[in-house]
Protein backbone atom coordinates (compact mmCIF):
# COMPACT_ATOMS: atom_id res chain seq x y z
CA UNK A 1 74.02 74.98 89.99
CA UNK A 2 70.23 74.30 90.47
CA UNK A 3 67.77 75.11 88.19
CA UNK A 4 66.06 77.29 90.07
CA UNK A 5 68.99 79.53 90.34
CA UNK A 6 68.71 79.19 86.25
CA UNK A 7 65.15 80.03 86.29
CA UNK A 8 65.60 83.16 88.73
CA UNK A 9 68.69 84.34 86.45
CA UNK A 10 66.53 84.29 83.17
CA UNK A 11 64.07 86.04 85.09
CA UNK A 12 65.91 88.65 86.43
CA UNK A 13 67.70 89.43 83.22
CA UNK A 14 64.41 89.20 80.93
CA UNK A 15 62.50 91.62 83.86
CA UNK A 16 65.81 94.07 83.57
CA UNK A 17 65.56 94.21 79.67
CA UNK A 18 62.10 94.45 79.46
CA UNK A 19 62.69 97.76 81.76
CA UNK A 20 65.51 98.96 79.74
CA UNK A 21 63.64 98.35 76.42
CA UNK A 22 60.28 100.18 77.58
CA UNK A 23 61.82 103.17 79.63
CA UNK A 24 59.27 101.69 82.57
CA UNK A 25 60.35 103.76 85.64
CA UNK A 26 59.95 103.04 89.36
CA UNK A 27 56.00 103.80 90.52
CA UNK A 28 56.28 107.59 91.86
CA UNK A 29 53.41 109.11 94.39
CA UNK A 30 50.10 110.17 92.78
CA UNK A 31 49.67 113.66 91.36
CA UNK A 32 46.77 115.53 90.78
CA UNK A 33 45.68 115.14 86.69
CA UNK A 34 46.94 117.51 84.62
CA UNK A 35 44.77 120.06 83.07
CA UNK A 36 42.97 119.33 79.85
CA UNK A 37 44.61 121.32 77.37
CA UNK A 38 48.17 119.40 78.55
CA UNK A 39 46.40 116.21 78.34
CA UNK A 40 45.22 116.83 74.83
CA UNK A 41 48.77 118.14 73.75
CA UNK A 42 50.28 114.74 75.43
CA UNK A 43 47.97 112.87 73.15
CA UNK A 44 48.92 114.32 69.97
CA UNK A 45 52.67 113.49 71.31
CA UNK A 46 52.11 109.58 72.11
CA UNK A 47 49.78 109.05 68.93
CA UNK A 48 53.29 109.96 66.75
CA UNK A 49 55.10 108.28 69.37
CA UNK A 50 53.47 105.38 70.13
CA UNK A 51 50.45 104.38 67.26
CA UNK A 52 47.84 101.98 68.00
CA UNK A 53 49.39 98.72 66.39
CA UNK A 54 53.30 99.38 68.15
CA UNK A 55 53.39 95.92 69.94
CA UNK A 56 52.06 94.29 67.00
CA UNK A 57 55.26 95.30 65.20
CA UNK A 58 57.91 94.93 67.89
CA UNK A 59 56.29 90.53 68.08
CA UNK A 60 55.77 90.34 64.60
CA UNK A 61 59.03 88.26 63.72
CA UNK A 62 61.38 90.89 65.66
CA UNK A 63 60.55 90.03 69.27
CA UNK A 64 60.35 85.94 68.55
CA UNK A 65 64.01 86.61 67.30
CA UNK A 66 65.33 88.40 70.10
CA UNK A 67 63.92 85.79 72.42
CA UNK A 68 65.02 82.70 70.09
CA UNK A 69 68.52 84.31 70.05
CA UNK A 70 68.80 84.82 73.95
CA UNK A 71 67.48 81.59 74.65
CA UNK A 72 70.52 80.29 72.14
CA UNK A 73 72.96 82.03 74.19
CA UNK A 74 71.52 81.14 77.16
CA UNK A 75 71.34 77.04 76.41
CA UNK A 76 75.03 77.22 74.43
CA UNK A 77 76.70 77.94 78.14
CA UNK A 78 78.71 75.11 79.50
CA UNK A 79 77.35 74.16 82.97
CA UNK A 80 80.81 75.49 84.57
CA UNK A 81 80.23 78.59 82.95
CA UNK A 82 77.29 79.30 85.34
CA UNK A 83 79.25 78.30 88.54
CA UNK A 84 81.74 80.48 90.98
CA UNK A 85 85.17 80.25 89.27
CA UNK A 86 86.07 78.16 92.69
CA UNK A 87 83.30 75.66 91.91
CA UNK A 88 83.80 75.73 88.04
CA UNK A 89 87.38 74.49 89.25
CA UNK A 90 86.30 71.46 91.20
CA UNK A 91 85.01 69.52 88.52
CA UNK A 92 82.29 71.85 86.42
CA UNK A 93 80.87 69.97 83.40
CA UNK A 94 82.05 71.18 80.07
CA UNK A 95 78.63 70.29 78.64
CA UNK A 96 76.09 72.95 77.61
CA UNK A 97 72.84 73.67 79.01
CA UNK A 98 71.68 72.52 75.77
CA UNK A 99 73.62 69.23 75.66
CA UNK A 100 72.61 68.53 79.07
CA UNK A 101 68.78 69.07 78.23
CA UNK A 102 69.27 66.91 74.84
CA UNK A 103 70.65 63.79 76.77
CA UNK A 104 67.50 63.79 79.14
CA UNK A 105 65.12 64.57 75.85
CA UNK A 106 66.62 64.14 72.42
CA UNK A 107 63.62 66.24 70.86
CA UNK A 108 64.50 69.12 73.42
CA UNK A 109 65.61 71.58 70.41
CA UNK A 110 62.19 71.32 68.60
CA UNK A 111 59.74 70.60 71.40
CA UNK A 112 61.53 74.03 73.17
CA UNK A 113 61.38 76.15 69.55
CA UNK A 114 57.51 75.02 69.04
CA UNK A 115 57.00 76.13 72.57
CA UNK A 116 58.32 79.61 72.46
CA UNK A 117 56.17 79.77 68.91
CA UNK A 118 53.17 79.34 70.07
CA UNK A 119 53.34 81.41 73.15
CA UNK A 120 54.62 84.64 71.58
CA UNK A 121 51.71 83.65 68.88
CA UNK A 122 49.29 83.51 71.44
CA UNK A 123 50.61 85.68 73.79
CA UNK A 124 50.27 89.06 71.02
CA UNK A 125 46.32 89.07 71.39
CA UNK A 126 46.48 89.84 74.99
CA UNK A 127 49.02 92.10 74.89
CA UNK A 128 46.90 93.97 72.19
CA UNK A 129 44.25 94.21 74.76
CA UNK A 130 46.49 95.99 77.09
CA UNK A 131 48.21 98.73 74.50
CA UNK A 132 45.39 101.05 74.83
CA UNK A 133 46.03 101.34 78.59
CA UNK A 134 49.17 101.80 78.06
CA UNK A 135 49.46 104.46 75.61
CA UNK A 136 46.84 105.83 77.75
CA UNK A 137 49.49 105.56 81.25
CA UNK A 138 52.33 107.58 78.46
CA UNK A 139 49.47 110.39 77.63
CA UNK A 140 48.92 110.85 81.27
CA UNK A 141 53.26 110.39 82.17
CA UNK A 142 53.98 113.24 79.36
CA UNK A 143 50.77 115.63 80.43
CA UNK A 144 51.86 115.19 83.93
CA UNK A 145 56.29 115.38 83.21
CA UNK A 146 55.76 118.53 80.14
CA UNK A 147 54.01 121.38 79.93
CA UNK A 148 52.01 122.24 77.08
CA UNK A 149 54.47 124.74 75.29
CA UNK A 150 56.90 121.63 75.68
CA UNK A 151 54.34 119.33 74.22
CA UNK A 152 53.60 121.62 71.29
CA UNK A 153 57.66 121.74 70.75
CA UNK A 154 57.32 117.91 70.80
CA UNK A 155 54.42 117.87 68.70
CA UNK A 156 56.06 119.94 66.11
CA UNK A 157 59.17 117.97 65.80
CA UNK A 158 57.81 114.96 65.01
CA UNK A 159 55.16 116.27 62.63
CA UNK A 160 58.96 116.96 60.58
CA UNK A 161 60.12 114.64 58.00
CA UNK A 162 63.23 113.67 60.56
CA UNK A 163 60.48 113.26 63.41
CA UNK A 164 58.28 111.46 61.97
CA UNK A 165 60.86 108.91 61.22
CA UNK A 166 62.07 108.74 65.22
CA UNK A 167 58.25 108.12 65.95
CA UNK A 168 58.72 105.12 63.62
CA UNK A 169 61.87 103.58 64.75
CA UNK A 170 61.87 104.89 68.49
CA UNK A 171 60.41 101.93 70.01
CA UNK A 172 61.80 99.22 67.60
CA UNK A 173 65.10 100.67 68.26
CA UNK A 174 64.71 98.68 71.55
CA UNK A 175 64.14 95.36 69.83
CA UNK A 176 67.05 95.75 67.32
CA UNK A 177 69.48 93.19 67.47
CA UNK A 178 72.55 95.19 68.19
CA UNK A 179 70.84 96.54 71.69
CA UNK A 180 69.59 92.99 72.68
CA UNK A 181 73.03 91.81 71.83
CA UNK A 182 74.00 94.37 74.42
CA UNK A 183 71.73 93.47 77.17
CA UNK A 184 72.63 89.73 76.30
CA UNK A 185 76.01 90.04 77.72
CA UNK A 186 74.90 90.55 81.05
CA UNK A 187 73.27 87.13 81.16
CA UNK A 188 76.53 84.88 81.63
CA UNK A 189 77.91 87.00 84.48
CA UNK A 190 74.38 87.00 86.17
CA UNK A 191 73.74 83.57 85.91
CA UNK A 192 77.26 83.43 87.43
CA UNK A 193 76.37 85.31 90.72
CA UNK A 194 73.20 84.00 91.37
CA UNK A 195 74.17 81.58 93.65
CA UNK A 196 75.78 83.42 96.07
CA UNK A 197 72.75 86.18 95.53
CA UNK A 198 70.19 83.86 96.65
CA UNK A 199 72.50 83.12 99.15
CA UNK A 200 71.95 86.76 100.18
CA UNK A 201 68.53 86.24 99.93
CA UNK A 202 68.77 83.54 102.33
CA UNK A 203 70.15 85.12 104.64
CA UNK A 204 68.16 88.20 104.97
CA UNK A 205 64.99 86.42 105.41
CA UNK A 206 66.28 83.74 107.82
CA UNK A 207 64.17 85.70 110.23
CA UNK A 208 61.07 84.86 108.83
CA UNK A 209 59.14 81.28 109.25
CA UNK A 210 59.66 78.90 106.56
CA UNK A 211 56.92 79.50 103.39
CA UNK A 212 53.67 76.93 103.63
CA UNK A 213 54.34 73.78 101.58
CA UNK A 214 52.02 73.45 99.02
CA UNK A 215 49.30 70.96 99.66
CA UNK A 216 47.85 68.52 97.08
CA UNK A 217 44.56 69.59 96.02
C-alpha cells in the first residue's frame, strides 16, 4: 500500500473524529440573526457549556494522549493488515508500520514522540486564539436552533448541582479514552479500503485534465 493511501486514511479518520468529538454539523443556508433577548439567553447557555479556557483542558495532557495512543495503534499494524485480504494473501509483510519505519530510521520512536510534543505544545496558543469565535458560532447555533423559553429551561438546568457538573464533563467526555478507543476501531478497516476508495476517486475524476505539476521555485 502507498503511503499516500496511509496519509489520506489518517486523515480521513482524524477529520471524522474531530466531527464526532465537536458535534460540528454540515454548513446549513444563512438565517436572519436571532433577536436579542435569544441571543443573550444562548450566551448564558454556552458560558456553562462551553467556558473560556475549554480547549485548554481537552490539550492539556488529555488530547496529547489520545493522539499518542492512536498513533500507537496506527504504527503497531502489520503492513498486510492495511491491504485487500486478496493482496494481504500474495505475500503482505508481517512487519509493522512501526518496524518498517525503525529499519529506515532507528531513532523513528523518539524523533516521531518529540514531534507530536511540540506541535500539540505549540499548536494550543493558536487554537486559544480561535475559542472565542467559536463559542461565539455556538451562541449564535443555540439563539438561532432554541427559543428563549428553551434557553431559560437550559439555563436553569445547568445552574443545578447535576448541571453544572454536565457543563464540566460535556466536552471532555469526547476526549475520554473509552470514546477514542471507540472511534479507534474504525482506523484498521479504513486504512483497509482505501485503496480501492481512491480507486473510486480515480475514476470519477478521470474526466478532468491531469493536476499542474509543481514547479521548482
Amino acid at each position: 500500500m502507498k503511503w499516500r493511501h496511509l496519509a489520506a486514511a489518517s486523515l480521513f479518520a482524524m477529520t471524522t473524529s474531530a466531527f464526532a468529538q465537536t458535534g460540528t454539523q454540515p454548513a446549513v443556508a444563512p438565517v436572519a440573526a436571532p433577536d436579542a433577548a435569544r441571543t443573550a439567553a444562548a450566551v448564558r447557555v454556552i458560558d456553562r457549556l462551553w467556558p473560556v479556557g475549554t480547549y485548554r483542558r481537552m490539550m492539556d495532557g488529555t488530547l496529547t494522549q489520545v493522539m499518542d495512543k492512536m498513533m500507537e495503534s496506527m504504527l503497531g499494524m502489520r503492513a498486510s493488515d492495511m491491504m485487500p485480504p486478496d493482496a494481504a494473501a500474495k505475500g503482505g509483510s508481517d512487519k509493522t508500520m512501526l518496524e518498517l519505519a525503525e529499519k529506515e530510521d532507528p531513532h523513528f520512536r523518539e524523533r516521531f514522540k518529540i514531534t507530536m510534543d511540540v506541535m500539540m505544545r505549540e499548536m494550543l496558543p493558536v487554537i486559544e486564539k480561535i475559542e472565542p469565535s467559536v463559542r461565539e458560532s455556538m451562541t449564535h447555533i443555540y439563539a438561532r436552533d432554541y427559543t428563549e423559553a428553551q434557553l431559560a429551561d437550559l439555563d436553569r438546568f445547568l445552574a443545578s448541582p447535576t448541571g453544572t457538573e454536565f457543563g464540566k464533563r460535556w466536552m471532555m467526555s469526547f476526549v475520554d479514552p473509552e470514546m477514542t478507543g471507540a472511534t479507534q476501531k474504525m482506523m484498521p478497516e479504513l486504512i483497509r479500503t482505501m485503496p480501492e476508495i481512491m480507486k473510486k476517486v480515480e475514476a470519477a475524476t478521470a474526466h478532468l485534465p491531469p493536476p499542474p505539476k509543481r514547479k521548482d521555485r
